[in-house]
N, C-alpha and C. Protein backbone atom coordinates (compact mmCIF):
# COMPACT_ATOMS: atom_id res chain seq x y z
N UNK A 1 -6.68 -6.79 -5.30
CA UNK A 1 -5.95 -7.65 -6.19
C UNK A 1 -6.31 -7.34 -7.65
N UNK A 2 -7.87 -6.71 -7.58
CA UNK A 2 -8.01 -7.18 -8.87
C UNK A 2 -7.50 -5.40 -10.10
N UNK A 3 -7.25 -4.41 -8.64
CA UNK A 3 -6.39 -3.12 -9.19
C UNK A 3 -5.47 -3.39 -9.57
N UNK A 4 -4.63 -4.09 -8.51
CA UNK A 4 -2.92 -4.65 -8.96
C UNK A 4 -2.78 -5.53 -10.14
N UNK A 5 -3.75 -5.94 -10.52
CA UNK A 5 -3.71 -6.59 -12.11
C UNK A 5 -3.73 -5.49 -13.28
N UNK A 6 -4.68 -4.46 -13.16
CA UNK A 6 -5.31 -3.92 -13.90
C UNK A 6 -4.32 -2.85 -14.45
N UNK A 7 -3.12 -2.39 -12.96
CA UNK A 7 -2.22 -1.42 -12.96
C UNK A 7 -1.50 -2.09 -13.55
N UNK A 8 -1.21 -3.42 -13.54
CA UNK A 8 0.37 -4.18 -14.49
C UNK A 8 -0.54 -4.61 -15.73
N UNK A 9 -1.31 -4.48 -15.80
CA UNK A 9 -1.37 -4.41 -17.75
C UNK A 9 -1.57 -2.77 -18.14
N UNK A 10 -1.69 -1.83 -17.59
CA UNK A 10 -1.51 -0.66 -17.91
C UNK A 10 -0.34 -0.08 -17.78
N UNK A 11 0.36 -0.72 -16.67
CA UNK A 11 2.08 -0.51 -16.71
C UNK A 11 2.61 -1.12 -17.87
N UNK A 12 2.40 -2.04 -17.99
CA UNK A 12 3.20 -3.00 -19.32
C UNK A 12 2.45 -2.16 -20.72
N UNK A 13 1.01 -1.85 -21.15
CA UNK A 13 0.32 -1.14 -22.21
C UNK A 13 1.80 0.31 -22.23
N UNK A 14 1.82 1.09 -21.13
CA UNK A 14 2.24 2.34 -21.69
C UNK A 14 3.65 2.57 -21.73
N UNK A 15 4.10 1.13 -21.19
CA UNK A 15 5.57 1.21 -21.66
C UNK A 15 5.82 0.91 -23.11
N UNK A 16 4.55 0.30 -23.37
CA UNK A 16 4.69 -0.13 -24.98
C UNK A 16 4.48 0.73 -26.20
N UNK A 17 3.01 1.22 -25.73
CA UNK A 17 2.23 2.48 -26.44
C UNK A 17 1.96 3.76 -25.53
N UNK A 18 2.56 4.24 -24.87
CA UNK A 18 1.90 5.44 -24.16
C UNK A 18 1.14 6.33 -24.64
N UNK A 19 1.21 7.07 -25.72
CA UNK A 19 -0.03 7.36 -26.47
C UNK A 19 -1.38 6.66 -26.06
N UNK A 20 -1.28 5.09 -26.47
CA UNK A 20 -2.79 4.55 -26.52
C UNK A 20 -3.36 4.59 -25.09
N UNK A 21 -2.37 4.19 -24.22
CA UNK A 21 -2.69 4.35 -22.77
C UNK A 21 -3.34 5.67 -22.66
N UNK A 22 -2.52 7.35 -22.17
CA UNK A 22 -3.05 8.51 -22.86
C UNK A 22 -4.19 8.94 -23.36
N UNK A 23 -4.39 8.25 -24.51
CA UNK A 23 -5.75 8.51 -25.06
C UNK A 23 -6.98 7.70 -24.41
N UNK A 24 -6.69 6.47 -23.55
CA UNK A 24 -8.09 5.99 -22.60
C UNK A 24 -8.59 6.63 -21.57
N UNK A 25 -6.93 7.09 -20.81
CA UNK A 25 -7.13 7.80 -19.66
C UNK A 25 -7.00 9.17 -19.64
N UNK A 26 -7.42 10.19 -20.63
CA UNK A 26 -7.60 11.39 -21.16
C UNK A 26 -8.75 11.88 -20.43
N UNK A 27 -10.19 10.95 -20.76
CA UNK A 27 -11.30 12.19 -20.34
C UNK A 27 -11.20 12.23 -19.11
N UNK A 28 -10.40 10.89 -18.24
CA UNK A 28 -10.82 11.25 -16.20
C UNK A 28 -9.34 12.03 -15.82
N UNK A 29 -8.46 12.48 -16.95
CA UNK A 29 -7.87 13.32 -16.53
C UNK A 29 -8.08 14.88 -16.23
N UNK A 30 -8.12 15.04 -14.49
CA UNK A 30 -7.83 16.54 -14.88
C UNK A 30 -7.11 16.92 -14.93
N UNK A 31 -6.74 18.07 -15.75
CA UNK A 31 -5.37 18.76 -16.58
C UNK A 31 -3.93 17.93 -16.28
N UNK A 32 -3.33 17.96 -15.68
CA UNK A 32 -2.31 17.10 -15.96
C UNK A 32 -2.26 16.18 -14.50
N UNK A 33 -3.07 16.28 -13.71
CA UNK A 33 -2.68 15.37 -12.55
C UNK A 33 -2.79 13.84 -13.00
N UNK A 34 -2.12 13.24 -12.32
CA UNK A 34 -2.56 11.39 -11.82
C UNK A 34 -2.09 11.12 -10.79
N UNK A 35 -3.74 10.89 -9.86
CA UNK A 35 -3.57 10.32 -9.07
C UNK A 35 -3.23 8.93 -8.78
N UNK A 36 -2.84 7.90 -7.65
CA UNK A 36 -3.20 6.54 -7.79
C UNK A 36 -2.84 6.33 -6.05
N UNK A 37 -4.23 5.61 -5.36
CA UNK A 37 -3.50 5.57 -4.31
C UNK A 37 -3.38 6.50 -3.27
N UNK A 38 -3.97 7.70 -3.06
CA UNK A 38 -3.29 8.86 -2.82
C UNK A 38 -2.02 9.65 -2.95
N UNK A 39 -1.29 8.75 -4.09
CA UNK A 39 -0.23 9.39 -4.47
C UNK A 39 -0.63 9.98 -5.89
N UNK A 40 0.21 11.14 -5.40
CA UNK A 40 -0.36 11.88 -7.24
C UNK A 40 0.91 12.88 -7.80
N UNK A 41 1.19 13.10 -9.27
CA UNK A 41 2.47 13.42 -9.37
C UNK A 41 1.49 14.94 -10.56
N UNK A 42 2.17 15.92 -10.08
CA UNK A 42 1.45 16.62 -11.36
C UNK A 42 2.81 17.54 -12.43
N UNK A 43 2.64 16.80 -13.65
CA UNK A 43 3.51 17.39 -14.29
C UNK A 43 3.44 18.02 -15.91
N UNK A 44 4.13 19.03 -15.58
CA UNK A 44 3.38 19.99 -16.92
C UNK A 44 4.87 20.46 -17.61
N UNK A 45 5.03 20.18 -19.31
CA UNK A 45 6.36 20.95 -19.64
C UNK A 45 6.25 22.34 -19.69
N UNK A 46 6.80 23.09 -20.61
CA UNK A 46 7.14 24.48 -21.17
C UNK A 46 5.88 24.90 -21.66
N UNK A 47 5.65 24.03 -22.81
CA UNK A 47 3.67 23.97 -23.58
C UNK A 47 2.94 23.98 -22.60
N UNK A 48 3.10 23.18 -21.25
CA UNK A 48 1.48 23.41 -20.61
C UNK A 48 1.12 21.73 -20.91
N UNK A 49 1.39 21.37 -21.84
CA UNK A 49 1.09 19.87 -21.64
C UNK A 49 1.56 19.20 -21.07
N UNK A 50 0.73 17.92 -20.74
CA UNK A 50 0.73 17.18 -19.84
C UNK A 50 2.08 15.42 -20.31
N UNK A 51 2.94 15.46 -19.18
CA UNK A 51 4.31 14.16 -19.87
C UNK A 51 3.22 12.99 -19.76
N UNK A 52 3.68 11.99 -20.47
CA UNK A 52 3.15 11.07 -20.44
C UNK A 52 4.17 9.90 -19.80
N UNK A 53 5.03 10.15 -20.27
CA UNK A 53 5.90 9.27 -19.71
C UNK A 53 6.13 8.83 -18.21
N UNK A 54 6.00 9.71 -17.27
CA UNK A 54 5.83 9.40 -15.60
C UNK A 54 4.08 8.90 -15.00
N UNK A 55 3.52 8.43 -16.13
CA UNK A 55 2.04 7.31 -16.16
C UNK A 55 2.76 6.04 -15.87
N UNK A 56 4.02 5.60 -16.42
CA UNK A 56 4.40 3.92 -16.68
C UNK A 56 5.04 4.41 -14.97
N UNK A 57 5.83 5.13 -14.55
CA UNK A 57 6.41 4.91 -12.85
C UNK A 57 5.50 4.61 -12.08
N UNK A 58 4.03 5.47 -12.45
CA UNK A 58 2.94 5.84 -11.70
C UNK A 58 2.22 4.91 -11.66
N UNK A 59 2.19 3.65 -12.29
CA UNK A 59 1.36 2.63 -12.78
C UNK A 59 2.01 1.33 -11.80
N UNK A 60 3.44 1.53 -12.09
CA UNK A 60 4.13 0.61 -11.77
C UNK A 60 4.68 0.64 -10.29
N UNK A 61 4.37 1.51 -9.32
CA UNK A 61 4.23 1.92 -8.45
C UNK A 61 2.92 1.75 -7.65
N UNK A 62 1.95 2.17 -8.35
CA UNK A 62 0.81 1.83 -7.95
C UNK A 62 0.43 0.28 -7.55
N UNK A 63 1.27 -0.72 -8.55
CA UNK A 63 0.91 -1.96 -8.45
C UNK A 63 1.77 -2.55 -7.08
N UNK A 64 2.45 -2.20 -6.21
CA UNK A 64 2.96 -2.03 -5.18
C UNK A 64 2.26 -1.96 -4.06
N UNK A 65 2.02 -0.48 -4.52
CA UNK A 65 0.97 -0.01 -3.02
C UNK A 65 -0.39 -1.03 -2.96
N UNK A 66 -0.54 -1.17 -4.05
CA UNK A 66 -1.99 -2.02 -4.04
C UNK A 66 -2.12 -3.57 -3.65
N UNK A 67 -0.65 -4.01 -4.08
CA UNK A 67 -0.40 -5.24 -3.17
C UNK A 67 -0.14 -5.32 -1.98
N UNK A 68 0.45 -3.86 -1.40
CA UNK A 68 0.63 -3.54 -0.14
C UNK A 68 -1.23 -3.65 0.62
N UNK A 69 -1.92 -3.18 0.33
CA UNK A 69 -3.62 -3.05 0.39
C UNK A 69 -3.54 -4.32 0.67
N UNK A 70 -3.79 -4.81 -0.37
CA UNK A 70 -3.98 -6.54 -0.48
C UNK A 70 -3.80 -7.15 1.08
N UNK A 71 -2.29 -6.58 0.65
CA UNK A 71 -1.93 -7.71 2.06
C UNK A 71 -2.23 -7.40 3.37
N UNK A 72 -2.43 -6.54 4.04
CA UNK A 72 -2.98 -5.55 4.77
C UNK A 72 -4.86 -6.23 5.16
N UNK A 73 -5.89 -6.17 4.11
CA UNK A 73 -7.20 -6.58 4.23
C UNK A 73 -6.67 -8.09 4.14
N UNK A 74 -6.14 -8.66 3.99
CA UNK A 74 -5.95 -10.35 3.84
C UNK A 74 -5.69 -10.30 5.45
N UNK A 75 -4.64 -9.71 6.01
CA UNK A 75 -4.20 -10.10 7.17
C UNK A 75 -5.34 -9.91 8.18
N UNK A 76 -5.87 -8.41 8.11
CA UNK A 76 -7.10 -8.71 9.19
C UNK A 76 -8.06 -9.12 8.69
N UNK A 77 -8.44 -9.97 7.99
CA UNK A 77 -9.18 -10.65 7.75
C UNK A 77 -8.96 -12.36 8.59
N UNK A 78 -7.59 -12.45 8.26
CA UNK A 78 -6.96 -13.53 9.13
C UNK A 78 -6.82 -13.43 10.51
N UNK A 79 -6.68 -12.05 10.63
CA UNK A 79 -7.00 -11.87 12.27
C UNK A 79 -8.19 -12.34 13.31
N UNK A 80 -9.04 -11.73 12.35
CA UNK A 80 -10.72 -12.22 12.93
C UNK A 80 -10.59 -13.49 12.65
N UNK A 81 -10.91 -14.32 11.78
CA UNK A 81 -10.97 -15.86 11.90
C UNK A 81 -10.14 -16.38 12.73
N UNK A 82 -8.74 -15.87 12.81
CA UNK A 82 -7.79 -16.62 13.82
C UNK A 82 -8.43 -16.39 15.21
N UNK A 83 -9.41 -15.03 15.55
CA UNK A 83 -9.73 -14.97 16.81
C UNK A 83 -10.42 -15.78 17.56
N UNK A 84 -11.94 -15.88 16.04
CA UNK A 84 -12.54 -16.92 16.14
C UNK A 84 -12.60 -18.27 16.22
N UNK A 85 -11.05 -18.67 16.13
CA UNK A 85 -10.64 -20.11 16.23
C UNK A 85 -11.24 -21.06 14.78
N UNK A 86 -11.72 -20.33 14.03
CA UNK A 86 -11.69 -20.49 12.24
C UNK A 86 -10.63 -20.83 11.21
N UNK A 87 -9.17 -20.73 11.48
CA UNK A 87 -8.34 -20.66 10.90
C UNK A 87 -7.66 -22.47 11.05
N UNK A 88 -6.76 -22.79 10.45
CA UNK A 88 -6.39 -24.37 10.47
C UNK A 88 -4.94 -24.52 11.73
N UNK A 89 -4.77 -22.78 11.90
CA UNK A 89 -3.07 -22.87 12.50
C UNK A 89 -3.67 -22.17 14.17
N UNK A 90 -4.78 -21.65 13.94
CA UNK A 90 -5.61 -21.01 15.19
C UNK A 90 -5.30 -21.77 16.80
N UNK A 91 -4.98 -21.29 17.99
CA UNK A 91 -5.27 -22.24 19.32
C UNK A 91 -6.12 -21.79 20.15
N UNK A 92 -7.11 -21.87 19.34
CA UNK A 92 -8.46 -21.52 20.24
C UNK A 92 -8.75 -20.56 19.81
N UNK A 93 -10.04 -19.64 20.67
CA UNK A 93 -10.80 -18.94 20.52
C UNK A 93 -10.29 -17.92 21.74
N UNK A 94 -9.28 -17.32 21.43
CA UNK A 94 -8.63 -15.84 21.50
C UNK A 94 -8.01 -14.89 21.10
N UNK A 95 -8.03 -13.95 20.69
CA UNK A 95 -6.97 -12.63 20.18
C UNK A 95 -5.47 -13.07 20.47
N UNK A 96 -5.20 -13.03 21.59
CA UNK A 96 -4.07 -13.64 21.96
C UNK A 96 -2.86 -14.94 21.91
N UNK A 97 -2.34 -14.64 20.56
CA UNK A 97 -1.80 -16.01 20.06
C UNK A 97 -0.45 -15.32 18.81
N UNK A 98 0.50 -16.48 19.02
CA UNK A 98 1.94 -15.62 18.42
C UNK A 98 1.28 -15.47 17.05
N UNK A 99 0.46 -16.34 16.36
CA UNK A 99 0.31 -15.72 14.78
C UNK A 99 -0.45 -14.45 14.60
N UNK A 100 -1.62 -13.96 15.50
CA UNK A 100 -2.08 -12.49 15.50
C UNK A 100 -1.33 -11.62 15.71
N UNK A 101 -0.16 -11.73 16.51
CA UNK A 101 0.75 -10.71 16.96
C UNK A 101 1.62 -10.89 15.63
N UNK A 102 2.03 -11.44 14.88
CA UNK A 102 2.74 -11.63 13.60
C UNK A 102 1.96 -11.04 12.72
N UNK A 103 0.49 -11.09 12.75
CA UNK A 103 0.25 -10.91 11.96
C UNK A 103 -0.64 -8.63 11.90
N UNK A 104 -0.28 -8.72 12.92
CA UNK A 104 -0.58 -6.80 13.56
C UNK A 104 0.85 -6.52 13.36
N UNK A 105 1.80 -6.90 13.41
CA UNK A 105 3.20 -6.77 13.08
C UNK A 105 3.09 -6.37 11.12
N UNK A 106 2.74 -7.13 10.82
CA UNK A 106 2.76 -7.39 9.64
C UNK A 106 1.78 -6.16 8.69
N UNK A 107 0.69 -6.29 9.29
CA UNK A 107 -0.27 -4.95 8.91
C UNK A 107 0.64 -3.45 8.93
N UNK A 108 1.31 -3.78 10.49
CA UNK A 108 2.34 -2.43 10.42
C UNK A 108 3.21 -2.37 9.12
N UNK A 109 3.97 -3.02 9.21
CA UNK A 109 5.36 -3.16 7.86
C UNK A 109 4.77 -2.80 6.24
N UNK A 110 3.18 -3.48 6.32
CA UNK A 110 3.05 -3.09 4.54
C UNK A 110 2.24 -1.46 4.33
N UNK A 111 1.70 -1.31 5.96
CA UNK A 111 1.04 0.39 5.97
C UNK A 111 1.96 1.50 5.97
N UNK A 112 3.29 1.21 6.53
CA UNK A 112 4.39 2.22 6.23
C UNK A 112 5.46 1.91 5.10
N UNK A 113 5.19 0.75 4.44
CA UNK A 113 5.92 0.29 2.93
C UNK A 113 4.95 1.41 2.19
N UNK A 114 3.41 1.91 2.21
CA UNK A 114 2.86 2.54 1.32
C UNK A 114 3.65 3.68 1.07
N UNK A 115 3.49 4.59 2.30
CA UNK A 115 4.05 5.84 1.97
C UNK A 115 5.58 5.96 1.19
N UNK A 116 6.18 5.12 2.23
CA UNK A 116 7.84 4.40 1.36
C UNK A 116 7.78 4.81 0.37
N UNK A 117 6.99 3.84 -0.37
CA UNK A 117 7.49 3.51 -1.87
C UNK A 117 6.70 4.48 -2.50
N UNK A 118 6.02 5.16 -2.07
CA UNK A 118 5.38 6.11 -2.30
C UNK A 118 6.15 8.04 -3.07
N UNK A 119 7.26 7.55 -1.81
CA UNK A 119 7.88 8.88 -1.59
C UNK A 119 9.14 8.74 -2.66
N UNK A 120 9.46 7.21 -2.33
CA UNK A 120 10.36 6.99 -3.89
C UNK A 120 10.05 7.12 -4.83
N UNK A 121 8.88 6.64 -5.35
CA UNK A 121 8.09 7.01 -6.91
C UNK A 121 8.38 8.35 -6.73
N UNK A 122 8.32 9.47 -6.11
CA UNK A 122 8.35 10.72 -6.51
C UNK A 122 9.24 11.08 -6.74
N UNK A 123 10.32 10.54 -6.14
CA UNK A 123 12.10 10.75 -6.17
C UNK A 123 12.29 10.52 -7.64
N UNK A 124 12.22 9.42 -8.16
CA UNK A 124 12.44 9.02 -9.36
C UNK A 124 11.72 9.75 -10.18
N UNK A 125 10.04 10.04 -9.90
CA UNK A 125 9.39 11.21 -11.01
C UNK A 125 10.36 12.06 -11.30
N UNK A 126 10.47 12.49 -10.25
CA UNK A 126 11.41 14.33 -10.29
C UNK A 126 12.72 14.42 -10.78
N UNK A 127 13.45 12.84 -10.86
CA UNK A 127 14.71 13.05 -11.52
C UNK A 127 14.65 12.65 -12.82
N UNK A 128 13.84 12.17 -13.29
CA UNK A 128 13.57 11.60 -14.67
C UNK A 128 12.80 12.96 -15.59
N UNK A 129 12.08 13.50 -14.68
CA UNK A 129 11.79 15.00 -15.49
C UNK A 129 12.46 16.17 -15.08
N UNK A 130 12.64 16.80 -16.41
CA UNK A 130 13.27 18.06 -16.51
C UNK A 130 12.33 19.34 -16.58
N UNK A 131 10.80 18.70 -16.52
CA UNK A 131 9.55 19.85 -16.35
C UNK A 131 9.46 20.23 -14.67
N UNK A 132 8.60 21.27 -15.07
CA UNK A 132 7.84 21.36 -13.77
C UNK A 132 7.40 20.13 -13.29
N UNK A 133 7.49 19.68 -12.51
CA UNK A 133 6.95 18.61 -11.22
C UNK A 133 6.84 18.31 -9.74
N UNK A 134 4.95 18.57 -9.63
CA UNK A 134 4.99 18.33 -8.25
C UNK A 134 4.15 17.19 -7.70
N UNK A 135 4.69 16.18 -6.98
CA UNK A 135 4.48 15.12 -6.43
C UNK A 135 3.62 15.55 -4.85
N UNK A 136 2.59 14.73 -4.68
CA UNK A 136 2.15 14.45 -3.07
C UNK A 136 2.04 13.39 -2.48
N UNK A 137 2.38 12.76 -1.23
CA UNK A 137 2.23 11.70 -0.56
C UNK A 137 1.15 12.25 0.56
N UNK A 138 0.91 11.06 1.08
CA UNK A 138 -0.15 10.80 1.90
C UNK A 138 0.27 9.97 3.29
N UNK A 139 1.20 11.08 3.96
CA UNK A 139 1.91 10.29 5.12
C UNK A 139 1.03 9.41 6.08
N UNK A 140 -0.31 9.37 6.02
CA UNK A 140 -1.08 8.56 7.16
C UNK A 140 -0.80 6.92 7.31
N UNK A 141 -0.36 6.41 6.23
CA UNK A 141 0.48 5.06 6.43
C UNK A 141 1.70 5.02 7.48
N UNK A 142 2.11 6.18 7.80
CA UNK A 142 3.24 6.16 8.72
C UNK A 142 2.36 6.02 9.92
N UNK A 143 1.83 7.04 9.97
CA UNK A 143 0.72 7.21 11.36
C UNK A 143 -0.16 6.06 11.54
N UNK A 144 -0.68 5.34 10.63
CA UNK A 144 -1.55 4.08 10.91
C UNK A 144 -0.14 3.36 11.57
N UNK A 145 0.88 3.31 11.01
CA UNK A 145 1.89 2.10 11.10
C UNK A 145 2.25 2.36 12.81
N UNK A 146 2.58 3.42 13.04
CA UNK A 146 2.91 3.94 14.54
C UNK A 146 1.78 3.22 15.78
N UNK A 147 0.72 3.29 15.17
CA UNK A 147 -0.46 3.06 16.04
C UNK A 147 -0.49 1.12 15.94
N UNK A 148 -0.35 0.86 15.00
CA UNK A 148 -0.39 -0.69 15.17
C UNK A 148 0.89 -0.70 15.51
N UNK A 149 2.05 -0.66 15.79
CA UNK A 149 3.20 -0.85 16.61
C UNK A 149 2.93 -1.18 18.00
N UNK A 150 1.93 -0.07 18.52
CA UNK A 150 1.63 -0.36 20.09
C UNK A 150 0.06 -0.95 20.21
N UNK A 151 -0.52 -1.34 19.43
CA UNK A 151 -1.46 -2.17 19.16
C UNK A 151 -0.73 -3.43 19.42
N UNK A 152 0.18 -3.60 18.21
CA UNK A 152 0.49 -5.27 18.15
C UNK A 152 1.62 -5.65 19.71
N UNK A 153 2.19 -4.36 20.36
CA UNK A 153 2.28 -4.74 21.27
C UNK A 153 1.64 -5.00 23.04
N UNK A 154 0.51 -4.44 23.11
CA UNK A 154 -0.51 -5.50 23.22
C UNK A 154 -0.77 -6.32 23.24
N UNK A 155 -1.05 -6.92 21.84
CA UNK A 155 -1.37 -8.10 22.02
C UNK A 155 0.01 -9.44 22.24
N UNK A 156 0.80 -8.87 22.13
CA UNK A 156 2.23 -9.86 22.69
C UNK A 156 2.25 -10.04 24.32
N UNK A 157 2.05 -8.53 24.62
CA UNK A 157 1.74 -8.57 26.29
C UNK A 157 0.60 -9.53 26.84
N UNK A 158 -0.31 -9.71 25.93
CA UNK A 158 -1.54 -10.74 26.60
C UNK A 158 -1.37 -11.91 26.31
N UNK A 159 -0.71 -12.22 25.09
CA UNK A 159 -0.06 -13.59 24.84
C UNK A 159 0.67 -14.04 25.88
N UNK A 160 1.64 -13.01 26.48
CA UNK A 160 2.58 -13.18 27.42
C UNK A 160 1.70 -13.82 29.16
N UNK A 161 0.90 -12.95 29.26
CA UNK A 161 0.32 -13.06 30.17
C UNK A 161 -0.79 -14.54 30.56
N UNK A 162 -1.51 -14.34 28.74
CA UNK A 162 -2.10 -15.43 29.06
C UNK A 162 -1.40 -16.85 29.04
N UNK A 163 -0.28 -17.30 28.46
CA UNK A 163 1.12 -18.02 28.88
C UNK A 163 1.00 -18.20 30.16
N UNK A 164 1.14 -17.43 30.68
CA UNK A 164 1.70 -17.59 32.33
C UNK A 164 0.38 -18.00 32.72
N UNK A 165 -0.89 -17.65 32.84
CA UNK A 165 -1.99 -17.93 33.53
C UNK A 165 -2.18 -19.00 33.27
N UNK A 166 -1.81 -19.80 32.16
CA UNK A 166 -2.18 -21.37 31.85
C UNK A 166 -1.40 -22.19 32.63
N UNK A 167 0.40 -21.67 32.73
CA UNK A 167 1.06 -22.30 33.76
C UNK A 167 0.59 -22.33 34.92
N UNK A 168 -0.15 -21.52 35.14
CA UNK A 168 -0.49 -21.61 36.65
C UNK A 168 -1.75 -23.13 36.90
N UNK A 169 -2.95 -22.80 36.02
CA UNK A 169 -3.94 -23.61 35.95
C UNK A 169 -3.74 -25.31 35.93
């Protein structure tokens, strides 16, 4: 949370002054990359210097993915307490319950929103510059997202199951 702040006053700074922005984040630049996120865009004109202008996409993008993060460690965080029967909406003390499965659902949707919006920021880098520009993503948000798909279904199947075993009891 406290990146996704830090990226929207540096998004909002270099839409204003990009220069001043520029000149803070100069010495941890190397040569023209920025990373954020594991997304990183590297762009160089005719001179060899480095645009400044695809910092404010890169910023403002970043504050995305990072709320995407956010929400992601919030949820399993809510997972465990909900397991633990800690939570106020919790029914008991099991894994198995429709808000965990909502909420492994949910982990999925914001781990493959990363790469997403990820792959768009680059779309937009590359059409907004007329330099050399090369963008990288970091497809493992797809692949985490794939794997909690049949994770979270799982745990629907034991919800399901444990349902029925209570009818029985």
């Amino acid at each position: 949370m406290i990146f996704a702040l830090a990226a929207a006053i540096f998004a909002v700074m270099s839409a204003v002054n990009p220069d001043f922005v520029y000149s803070i984040l100069k010495p941890g630049l190397d040569s023209s990359e920025m990373t954020v996120l594991g997304f990183g865009t590297d762009i160089v004109n005719a001179s060899g210097s480095t645009m400044k202008a695809p910092m404010v996409i890169l910023f403002a993008f970043s504050i995305i993915t990072s709320l995407c993060m956010t929400m992601i460690f919030r949820n399993i965080y809510l997972i465990y307490k909900t397991a633990e029967g800690k939570t106020w909406f919790s029914k008991g003390e099991t894994p198995f319950q429709k808000d965990i499965v909502r909420m492994v659902r949910e982990v999925r949707i914001f781990s493959i929103a990363i790469p997403v919006v990820q792959i768009i920021a680059s779309f937009i880098i590359k059409m907004i510059t007329h330099f050399t520009c090369e963008t990288h993503v970091f497809l493992t948000g797809l692949i985490f997202g794939s794997v909690v798909v049949s994770i979270s279904q799982f745990f629907a199947y034991g919800k399901k199951l444990e349902s029925d075993v209570e009818g029985l009891v």
